[in-house]
PDB file of N, CA and C in Angstrom:
ATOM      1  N   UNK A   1       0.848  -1.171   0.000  1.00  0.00           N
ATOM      2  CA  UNK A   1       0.000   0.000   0.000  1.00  0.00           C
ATOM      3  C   UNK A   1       0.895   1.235   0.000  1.00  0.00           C
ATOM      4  N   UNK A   2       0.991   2.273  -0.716  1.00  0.00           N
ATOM      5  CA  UNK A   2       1.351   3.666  -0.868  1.00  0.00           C
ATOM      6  C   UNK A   2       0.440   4.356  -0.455  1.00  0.00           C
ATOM      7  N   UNK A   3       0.703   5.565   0.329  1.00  0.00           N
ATOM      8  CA  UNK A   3       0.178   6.530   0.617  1.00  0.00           C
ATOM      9  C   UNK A   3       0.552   8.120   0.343  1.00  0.00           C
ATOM     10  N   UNK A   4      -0.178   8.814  -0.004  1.00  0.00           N
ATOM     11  CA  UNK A   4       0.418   9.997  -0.995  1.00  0.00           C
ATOM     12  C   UNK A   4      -0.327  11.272  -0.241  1.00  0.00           C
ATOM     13  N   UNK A   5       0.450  12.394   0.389  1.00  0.00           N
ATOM     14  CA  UNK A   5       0.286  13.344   0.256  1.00  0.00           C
ATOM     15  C   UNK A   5       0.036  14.489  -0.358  1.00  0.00           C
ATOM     16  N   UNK A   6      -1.337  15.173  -0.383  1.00  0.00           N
ATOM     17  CA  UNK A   6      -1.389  16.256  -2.069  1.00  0.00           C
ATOM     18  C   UNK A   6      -2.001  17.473  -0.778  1.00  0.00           C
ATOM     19  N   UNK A   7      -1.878  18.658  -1.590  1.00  0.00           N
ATOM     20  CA  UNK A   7      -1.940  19.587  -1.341  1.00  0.00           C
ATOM     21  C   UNK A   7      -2.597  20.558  -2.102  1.00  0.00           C
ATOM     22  N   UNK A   8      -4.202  20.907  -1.605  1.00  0.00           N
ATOM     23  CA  UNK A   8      -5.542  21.596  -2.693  1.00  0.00           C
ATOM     24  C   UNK A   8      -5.691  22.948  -2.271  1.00  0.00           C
ATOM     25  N   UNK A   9      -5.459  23.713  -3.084  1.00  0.00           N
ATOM     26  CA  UNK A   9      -5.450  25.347  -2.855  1.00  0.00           C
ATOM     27  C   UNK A   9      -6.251  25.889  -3.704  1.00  0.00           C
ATOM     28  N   UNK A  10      -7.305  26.951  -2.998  1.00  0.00           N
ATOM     29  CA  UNK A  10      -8.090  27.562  -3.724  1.00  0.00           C
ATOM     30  C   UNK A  10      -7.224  29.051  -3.988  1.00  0.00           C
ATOM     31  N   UNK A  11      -7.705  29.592  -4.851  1.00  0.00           N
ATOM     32  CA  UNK A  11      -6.922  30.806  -5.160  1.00  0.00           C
ATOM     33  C   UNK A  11      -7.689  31.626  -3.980  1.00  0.00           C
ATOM     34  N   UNK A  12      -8.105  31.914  -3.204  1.00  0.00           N
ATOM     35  CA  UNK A  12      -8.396  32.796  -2.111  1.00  0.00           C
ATOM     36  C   UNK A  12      -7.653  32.265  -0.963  1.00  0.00           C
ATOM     37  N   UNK A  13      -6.885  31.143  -1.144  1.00  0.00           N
ATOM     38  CA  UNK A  13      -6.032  30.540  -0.751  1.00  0.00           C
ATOM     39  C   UNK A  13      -4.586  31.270  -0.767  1.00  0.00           C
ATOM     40  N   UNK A  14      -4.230  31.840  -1.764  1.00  0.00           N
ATOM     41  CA  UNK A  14      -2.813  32.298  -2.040  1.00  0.00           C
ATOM     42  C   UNK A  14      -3.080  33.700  -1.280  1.00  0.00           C
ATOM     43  N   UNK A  15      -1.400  33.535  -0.837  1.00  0.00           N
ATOM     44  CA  UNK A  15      -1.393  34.629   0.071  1.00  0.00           C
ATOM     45  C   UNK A  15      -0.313  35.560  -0.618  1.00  0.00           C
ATOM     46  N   UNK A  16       0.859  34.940  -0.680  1.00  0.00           N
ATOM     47  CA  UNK A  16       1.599  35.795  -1.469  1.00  0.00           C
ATOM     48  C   UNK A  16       2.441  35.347  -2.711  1.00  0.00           C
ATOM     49  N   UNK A  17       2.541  36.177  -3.690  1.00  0.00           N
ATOM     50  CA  UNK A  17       3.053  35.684  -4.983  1.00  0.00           C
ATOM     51  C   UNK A  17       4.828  36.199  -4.772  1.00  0.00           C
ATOM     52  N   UNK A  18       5.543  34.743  -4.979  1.00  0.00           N
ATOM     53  CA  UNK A  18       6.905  35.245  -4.590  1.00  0.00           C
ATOM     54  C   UNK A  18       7.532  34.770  -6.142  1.00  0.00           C
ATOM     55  N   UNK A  19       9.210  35.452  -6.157  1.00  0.00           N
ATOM     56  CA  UNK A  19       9.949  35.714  -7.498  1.00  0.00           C
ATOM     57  C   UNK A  19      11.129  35.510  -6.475  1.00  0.00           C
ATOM     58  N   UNK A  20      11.603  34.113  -6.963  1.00  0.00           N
ATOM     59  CA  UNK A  20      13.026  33.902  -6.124  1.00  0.00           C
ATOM     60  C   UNK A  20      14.177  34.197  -6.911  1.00  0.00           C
ATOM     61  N   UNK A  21      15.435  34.791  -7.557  1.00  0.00           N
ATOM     62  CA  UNK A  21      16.622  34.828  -7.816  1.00  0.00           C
ATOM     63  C   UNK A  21      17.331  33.490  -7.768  1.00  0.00           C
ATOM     64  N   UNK A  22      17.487  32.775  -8.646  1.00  0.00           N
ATOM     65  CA  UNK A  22      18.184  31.427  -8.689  1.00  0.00           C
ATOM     66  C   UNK A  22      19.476  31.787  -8.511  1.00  0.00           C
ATOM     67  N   UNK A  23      20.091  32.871  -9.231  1.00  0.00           N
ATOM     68  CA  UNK A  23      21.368  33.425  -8.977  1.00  0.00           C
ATOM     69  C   UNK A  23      21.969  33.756  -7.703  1.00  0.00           C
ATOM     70  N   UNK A  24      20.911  34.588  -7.517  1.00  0.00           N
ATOM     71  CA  UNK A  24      21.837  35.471  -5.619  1.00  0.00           C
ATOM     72  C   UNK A  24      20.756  34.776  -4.607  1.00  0.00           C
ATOM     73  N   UNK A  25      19.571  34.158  -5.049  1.00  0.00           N
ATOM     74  CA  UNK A  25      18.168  33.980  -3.858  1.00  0.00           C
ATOM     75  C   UNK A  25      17.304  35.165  -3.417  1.00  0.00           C
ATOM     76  N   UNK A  26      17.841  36.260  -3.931  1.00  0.00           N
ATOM     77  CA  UNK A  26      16.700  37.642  -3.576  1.00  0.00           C
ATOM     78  C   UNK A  26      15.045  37.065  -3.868  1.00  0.00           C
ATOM     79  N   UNK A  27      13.981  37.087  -2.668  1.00  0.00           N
ATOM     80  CA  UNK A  27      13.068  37.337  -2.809  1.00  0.00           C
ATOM     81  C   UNK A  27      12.450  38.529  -2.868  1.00  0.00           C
ATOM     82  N   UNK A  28      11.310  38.421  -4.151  1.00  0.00           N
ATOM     83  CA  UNK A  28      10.149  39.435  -4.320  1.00  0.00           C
ATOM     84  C   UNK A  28       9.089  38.924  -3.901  1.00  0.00           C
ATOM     85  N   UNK A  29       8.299  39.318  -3.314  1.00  0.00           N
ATOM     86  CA  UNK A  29       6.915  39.156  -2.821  1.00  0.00           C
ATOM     87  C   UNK A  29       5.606  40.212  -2.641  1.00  0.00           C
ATOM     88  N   UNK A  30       4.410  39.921  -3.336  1.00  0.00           N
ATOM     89  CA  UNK A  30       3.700  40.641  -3.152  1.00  0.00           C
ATOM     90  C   UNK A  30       2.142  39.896  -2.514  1.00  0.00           C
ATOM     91  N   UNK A  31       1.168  40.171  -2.112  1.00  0.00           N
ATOM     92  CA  UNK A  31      -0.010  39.872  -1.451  1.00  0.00           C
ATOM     93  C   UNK A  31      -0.827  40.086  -3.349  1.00  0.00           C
ATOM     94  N   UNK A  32      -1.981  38.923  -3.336  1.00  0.00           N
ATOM     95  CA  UNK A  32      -1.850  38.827  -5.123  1.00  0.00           C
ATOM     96  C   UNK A  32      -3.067  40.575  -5.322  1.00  0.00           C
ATOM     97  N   UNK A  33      -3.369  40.912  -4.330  1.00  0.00           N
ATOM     98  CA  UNK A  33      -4.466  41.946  -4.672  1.00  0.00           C
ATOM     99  C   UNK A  33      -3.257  43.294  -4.610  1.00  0.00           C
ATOM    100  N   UNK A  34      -1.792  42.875  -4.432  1.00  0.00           N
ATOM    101  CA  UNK A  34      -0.739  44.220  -4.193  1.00  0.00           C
ATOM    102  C   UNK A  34       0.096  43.863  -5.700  1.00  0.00           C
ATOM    103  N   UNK A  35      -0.105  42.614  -6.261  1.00  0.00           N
ATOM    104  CA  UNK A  35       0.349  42.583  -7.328  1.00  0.00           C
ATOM    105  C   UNK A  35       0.578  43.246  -8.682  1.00  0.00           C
ATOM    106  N   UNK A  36       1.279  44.524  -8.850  1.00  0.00           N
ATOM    107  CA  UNK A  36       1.162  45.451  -9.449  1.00  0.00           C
ATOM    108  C   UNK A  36       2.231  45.354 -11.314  1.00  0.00           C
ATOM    109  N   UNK A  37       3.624  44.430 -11.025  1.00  0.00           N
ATOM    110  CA  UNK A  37       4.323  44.562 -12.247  1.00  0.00           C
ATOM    111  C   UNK A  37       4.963  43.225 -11.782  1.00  0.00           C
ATOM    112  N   UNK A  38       5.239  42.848 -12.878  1.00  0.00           N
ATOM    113  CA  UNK A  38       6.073  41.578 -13.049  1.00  0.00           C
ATOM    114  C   UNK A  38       7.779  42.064 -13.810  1.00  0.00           C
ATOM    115  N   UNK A  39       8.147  41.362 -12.848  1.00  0.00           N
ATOM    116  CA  UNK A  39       9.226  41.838 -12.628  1.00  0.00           C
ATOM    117  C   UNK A  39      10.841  41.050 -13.844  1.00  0.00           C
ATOM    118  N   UNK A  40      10.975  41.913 -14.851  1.00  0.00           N
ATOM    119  CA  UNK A  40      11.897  41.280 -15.685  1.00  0.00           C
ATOM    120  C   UNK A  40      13.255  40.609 -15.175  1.00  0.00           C
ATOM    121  N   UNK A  41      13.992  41.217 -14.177  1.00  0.00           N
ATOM    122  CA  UNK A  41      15.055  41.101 -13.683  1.00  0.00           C
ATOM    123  C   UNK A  41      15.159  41.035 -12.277  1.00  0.00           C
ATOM    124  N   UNK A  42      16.311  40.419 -11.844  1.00  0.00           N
ATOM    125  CA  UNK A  42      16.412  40.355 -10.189  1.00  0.00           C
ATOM    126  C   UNK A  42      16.424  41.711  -9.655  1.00  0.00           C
ATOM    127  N   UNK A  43      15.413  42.638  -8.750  1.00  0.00           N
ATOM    128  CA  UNK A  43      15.868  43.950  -8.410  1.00  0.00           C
ATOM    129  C   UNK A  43      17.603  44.098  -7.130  1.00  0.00           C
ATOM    130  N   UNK A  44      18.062  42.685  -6.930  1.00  0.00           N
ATOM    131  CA  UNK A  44      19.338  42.280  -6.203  1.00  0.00           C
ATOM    132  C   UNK A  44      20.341  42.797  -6.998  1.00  0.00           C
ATOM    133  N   UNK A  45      20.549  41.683  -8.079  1.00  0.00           N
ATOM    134  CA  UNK A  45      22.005  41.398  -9.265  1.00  0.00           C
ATOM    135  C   UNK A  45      21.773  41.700 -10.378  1.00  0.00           C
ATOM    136  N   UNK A  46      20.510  42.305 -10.685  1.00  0.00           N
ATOM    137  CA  UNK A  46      19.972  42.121 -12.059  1.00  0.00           C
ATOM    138  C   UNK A  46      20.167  41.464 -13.102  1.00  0.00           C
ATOM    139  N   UNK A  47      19.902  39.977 -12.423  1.00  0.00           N
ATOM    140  CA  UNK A  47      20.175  38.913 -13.132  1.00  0.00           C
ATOM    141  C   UNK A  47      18.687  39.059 -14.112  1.00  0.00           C
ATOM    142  N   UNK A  48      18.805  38.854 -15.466  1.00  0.00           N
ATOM    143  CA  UNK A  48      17.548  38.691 -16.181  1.00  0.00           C
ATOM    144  C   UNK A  48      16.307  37.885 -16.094  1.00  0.00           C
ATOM    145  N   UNK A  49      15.159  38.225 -15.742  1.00  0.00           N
ATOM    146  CA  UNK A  49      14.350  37.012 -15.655  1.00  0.00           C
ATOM    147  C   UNK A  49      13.405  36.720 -17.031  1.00  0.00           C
ATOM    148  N   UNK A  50      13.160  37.564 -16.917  1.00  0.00           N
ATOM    149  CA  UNK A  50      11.981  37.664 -18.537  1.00  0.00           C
ATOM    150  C   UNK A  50      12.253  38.903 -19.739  1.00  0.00           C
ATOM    151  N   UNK A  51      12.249  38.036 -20.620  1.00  0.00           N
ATOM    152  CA  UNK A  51      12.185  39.029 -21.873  1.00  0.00           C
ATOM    153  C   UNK A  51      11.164  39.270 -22.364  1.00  0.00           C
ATOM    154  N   UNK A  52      10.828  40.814 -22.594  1.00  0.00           N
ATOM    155  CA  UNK A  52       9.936  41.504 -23.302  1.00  0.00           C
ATOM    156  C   UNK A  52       9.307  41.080 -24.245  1.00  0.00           C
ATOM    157  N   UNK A  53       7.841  40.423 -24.324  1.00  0.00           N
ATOM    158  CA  UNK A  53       6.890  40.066 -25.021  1.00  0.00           C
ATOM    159  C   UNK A  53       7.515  38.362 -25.273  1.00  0.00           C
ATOM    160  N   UNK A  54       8.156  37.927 -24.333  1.00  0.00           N
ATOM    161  CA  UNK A  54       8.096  36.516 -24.592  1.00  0.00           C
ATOM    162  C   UNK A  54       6.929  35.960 -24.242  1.00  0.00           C
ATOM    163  N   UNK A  55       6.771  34.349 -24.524  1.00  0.00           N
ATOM    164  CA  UNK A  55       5.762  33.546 -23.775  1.00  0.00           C
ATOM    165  C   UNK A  55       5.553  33.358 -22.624  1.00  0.00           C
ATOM    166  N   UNK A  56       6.808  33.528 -21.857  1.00  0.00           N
ATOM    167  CA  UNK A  56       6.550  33.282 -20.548  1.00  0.00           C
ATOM    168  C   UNK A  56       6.335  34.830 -19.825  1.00  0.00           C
ATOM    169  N   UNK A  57       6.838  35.722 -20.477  1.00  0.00           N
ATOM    170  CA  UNK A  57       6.037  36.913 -19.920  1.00  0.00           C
ATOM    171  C   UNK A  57       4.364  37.109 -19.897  1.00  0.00           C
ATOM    172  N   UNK A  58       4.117  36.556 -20.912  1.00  0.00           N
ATOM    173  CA  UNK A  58       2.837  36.552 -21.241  1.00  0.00           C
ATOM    174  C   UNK A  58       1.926  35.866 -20.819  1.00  0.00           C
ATOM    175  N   UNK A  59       2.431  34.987 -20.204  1.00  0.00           N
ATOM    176  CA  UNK A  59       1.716  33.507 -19.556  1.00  0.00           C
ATOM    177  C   UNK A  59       1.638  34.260 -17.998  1.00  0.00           C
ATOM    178  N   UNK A  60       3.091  34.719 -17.561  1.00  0.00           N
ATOM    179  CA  UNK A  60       2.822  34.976 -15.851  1.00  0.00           C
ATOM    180  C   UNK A  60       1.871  36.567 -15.939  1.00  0.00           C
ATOM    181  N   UNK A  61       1.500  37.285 -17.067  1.00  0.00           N
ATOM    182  CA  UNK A  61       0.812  38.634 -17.018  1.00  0.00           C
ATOM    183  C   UNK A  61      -0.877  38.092 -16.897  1.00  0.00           C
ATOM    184  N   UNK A  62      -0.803  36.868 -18.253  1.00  0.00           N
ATOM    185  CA  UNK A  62      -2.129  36.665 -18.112  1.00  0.00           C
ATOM    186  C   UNK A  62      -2.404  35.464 -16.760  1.00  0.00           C
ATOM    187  N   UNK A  63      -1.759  35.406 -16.061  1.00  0.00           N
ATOM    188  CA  UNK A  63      -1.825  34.262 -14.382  1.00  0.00           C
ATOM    189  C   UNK A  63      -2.185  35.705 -14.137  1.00  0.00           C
ATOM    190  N   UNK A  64      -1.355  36.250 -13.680  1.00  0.00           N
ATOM    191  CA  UNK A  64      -1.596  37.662 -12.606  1.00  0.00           C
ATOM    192  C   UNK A  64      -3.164  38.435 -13.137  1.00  0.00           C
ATOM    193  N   UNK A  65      -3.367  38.131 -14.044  1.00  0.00           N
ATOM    194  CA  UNK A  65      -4.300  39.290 -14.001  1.00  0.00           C
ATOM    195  C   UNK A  65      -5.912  38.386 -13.989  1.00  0.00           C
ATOM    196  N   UNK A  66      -5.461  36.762 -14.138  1.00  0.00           N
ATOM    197  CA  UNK A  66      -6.616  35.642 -14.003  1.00  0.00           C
ATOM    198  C   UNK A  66      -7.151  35.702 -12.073  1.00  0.00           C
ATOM    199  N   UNK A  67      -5.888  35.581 -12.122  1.00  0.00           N
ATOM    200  CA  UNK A  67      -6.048  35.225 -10.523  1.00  0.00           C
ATOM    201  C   UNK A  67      -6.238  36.145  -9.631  1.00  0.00           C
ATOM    202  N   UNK A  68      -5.810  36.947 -10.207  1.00  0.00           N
ATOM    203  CA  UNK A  68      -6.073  38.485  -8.938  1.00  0.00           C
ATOM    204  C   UNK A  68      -8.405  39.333  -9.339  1.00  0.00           C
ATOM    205  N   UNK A  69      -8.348  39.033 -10.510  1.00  0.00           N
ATOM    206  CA  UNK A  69      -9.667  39.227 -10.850  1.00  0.00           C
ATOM    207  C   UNK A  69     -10.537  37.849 -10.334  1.00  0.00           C
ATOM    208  N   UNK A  70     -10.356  36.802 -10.189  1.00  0.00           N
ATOM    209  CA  UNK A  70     -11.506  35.626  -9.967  1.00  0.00           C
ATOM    210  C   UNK A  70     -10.740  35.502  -8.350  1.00  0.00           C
ATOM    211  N   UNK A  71      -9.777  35.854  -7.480  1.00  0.00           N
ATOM    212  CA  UNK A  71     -10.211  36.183  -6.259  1.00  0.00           C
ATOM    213  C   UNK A  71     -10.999  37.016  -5.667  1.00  0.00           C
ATOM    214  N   UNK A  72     -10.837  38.366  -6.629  1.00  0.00           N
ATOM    215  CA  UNK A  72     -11.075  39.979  -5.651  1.00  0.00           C
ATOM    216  C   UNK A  72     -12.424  39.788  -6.360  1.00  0.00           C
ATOM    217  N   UNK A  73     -13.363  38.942  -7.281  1.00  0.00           N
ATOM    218  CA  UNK A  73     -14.824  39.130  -7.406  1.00  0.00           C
ATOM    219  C   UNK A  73     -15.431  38.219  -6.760  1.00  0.00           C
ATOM    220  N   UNK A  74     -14.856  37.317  -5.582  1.00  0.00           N
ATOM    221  CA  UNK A  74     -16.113  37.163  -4.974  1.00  0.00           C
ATOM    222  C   UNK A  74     -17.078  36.414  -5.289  1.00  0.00           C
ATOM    223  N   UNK A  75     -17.023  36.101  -6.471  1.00  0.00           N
ATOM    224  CA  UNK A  75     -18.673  35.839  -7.292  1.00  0.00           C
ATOM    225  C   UNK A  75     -18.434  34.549  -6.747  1.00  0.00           C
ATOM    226  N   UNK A  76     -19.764  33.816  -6.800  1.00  0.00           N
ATOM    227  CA  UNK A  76     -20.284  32.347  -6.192  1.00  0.00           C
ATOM    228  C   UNK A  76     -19.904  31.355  -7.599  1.00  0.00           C
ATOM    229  N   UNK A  77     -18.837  31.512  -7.778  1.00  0.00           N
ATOM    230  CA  UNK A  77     -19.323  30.134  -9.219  1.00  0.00           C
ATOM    231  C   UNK A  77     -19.807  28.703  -8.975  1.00  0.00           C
ATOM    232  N   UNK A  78     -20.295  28.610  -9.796  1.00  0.00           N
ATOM    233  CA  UNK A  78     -20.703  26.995  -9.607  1.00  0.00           C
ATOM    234  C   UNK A  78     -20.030  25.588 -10.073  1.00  0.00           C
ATOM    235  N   UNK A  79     -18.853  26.466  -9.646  1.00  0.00           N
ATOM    236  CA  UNK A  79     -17.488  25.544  -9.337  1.00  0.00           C
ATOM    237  C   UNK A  79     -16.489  25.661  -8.517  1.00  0.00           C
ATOM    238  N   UNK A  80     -15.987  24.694  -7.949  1.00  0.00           N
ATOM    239  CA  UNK A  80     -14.713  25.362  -7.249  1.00  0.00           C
ATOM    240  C   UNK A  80     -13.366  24.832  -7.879  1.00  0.00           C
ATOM    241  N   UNK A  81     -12.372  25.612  -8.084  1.00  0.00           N
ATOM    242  CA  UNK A  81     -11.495  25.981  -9.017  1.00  0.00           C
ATOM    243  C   UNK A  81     -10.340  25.727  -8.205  1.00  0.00           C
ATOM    244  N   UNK A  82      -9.466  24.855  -7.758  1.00  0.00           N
ATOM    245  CA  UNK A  82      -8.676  24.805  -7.040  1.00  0.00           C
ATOM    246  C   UNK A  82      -7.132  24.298  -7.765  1.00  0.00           C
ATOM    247  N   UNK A  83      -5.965  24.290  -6.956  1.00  0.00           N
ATOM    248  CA  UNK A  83      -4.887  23.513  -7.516  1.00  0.00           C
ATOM    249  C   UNK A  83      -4.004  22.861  -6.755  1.00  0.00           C
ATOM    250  N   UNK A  84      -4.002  21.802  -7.167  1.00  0.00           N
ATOM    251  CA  UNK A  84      -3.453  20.453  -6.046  1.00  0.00           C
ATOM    252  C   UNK A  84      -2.486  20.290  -6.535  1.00  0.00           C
ATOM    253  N   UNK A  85      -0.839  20.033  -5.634  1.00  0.00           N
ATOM    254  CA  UNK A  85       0.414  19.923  -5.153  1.00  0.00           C
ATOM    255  C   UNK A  85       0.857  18.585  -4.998  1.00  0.00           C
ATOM    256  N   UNK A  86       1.592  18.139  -5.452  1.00  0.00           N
ATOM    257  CA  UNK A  86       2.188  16.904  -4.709  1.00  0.00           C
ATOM    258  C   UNK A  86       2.631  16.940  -2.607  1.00  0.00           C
ATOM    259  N   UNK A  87       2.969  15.804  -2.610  1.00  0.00           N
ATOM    260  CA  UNK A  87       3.045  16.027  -1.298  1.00  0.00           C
ATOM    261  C   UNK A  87       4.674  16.029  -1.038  1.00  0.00           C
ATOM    262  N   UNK A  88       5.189  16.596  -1.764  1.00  0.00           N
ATOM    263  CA  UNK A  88       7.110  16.969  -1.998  1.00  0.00           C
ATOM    264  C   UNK A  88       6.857  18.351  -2.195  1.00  0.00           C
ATOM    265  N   UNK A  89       6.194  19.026  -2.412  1.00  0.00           N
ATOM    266  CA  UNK A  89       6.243  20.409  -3.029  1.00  0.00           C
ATOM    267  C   UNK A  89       6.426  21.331  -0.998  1.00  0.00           C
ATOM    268  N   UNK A  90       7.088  21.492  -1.032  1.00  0.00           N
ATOM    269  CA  UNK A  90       7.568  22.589   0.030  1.00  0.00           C
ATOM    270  C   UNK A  90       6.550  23.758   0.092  1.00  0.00           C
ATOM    271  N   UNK A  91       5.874  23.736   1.606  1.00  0.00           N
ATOM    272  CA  UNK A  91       5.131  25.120   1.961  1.00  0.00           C
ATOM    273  C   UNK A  91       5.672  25.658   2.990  1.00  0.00           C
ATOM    274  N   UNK A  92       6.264  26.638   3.255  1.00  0.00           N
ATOM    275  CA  UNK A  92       6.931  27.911   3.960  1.00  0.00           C
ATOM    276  C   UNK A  92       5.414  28.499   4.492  1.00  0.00           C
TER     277      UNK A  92
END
């Protein structure tokens, strides 16, 4: 028998959206309703993180602006929308 740890988060769930520096470890952190710019470079080493109009800029603009609108409305959907973790994934 295996037994498996998972981990189910509703987005009213998230508390803060963090941007770690693989290079130096500088954390950025914001609360997702303080979430204001996404951040290209380390503000530490200015190690590069994202380039201008890439995919992955575009992917974490349209996250930020999914998730910060279907928390801060509140609305009742008639679903619940959650996202489940392995049970290795590290919570601080």
């Amino acid at each position: 028998m295996t037994a498996e740890n998972r981990v189910v988060a509703k987005l009213s769930d998230i508390v803060l959206v963090r941007f770690e520096c693989r290079k130096c470890h500088a954390v950025s952190a914001w609360k997702p309703s303080q979430w204001e710019r996404i951040p290209r470079a380390c503000p530490n080493c200015s190690e590069p993180w994202l380039i201008p109009g890439s995919i992955e800029e575009s992917f974490i603009q349209s996250l930020k602006m999914n998730i910060g609108q279907m928390a801060r409305t509140g609305k009742d959907y008639p679903f619940e929308f959650t996202l489940e973790f392995d049970g290795k994934t590290v919570i601080e």
